[in-house]
C-alpha atoms as a PDB file:
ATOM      1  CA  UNK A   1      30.988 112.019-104.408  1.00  0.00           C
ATOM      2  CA  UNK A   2      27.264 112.345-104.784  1.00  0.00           C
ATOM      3  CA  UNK A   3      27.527 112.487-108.338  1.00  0.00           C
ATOM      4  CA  UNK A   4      29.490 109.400-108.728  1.00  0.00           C
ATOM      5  CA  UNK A   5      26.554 107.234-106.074  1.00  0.00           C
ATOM      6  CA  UNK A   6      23.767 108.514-108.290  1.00  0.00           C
ATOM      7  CA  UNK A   7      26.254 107.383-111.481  1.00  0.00           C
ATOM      8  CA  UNK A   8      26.457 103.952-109.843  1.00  0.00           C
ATOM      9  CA  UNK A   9      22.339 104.089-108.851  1.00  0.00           C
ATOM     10  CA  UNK A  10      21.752 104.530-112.453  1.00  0.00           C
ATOM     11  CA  UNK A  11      23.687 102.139-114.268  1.00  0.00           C
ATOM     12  CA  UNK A  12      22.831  99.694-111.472  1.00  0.00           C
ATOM     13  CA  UNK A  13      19.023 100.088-112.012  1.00  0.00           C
ATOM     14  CA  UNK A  14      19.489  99.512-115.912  1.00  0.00           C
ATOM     15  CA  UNK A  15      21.542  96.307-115.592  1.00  0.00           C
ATOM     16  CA  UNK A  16      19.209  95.186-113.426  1.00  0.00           C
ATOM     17  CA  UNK A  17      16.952  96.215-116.041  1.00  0.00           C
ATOM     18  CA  UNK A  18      18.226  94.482-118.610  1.00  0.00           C
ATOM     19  CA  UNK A  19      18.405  91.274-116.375  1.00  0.00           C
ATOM     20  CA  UNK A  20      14.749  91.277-115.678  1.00  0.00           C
ATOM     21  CA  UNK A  21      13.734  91.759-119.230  1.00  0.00           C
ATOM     22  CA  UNK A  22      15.909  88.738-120.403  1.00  0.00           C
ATOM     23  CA  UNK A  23      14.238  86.796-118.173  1.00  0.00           C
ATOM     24  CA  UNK A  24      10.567  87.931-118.937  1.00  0.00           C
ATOM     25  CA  UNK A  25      11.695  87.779-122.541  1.00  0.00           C
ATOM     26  CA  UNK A  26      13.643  84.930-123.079  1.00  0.00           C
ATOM     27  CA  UNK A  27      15.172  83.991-126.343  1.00  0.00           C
ATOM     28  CA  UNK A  28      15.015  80.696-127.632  1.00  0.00           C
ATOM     29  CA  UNK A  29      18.063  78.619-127.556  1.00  0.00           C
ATOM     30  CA  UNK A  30      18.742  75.979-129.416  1.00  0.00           C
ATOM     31  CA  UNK A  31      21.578  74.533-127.432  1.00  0.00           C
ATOM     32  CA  UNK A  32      21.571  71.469-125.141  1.00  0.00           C
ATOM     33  CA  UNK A  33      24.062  71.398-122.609  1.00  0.00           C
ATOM     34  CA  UNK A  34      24.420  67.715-121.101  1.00  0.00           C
ATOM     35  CA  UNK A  35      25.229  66.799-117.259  1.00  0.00           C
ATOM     36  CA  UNK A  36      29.290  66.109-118.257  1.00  0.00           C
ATOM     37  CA  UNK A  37      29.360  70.263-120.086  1.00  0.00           C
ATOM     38  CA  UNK A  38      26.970  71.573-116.867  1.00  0.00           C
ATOM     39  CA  UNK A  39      29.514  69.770-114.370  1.00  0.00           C
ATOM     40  CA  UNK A  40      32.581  71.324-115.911  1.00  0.00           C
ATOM     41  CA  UNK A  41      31.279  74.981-115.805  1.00  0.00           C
ATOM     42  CA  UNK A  42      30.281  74.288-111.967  1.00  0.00           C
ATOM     43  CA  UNK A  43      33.342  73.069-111.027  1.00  0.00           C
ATOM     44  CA  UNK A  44      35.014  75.914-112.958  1.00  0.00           C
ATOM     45  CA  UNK A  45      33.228  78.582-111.447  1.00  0.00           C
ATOM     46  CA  UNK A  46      33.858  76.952-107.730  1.00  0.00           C
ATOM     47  CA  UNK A  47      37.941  77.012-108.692  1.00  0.00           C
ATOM     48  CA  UNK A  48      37.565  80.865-109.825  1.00  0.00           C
ATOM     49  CA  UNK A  49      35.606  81.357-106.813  1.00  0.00           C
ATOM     50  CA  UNK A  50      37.718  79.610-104.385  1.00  0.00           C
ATOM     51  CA  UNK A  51      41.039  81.106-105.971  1.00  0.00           C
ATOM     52  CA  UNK A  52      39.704  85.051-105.487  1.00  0.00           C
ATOM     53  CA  UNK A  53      39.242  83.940-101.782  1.00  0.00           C
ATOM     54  CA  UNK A  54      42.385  82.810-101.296  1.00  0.00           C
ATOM     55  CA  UNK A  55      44.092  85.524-102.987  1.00  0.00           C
ATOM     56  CA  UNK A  56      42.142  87.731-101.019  1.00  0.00           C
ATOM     57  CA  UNK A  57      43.174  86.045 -97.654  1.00  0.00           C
ATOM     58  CA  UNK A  58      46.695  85.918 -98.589  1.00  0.00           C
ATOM     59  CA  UNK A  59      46.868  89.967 -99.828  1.00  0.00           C
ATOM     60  CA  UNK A  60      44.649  90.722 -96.635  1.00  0.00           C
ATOM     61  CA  UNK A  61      47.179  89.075 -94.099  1.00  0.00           C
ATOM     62  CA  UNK A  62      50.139  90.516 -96.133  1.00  0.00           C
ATOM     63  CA  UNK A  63      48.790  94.323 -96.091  1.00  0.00           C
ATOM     64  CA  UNK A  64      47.520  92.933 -91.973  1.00  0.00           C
ATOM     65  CA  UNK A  65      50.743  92.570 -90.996  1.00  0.00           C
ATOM     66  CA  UNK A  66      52.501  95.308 -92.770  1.00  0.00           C
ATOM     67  CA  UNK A  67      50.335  97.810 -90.593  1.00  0.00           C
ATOM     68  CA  UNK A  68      50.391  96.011 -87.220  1.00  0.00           C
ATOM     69  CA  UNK A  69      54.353  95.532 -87.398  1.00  0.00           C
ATOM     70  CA  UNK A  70      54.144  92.144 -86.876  1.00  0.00           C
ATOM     71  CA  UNK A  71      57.364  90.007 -88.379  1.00  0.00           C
ATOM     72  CA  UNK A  72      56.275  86.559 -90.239  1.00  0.00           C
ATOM     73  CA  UNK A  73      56.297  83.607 -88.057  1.00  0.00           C
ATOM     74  CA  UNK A  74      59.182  81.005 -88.824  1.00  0.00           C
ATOM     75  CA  UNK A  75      59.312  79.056 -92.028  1.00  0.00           C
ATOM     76  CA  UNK A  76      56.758  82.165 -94.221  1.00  0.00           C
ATOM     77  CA  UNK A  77      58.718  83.466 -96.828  1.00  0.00           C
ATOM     78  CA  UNK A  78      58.669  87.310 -97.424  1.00  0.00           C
ATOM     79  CA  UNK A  79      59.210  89.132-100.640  1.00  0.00           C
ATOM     80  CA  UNK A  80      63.081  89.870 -99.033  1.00  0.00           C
ATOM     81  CA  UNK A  81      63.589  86.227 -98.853  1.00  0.00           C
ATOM     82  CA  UNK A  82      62.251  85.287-101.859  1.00  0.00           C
ATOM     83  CA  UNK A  83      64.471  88.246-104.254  1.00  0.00           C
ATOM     84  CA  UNK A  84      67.668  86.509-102.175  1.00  0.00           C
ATOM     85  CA  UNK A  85      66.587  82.957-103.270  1.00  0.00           C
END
């Protein structure tokens, strides 16, 4: 196990690395991305971040439940329900 943390320590210390050298050594881009492209990839990576979360939350209560014992409350479909359907 302490082989595998000083695995991660490493290549975590030369991607950060690499990050801080792209930005002390930037390369020139000749690209212009206008407020309609910059708008899209924001809104993109808000939907990507908001649908991990909720994935999450569902697979969370799912795996929350299945250890407490607890039966779904009226009108949640299980995975029983759903193979009858």
């Amino acid at each position: 196990m302490n082989r595998l943390l000083r695995h991660i320590t490493r290549l975590s210390l030369i991607g950060l690395a690499y990050l801080a050298s792209g930005l002390v050594f930037p390369a020139t881009a000749l690209a212009y991305v206008d407020p309609g492209s910059g708008s899209v990839i924001v809104t993109t990576i808000l939907g990507l971040i908001a649908a991990v979360g909720y994935t999450f939350r569902k697979y969370f209560y799912r795996l929350k439940r299945l250890f407490s014992g607890k039966k779904p409350a009226e009108g949640e479909q299980t995975a029983e329900s759903e193979q009858k359907d």
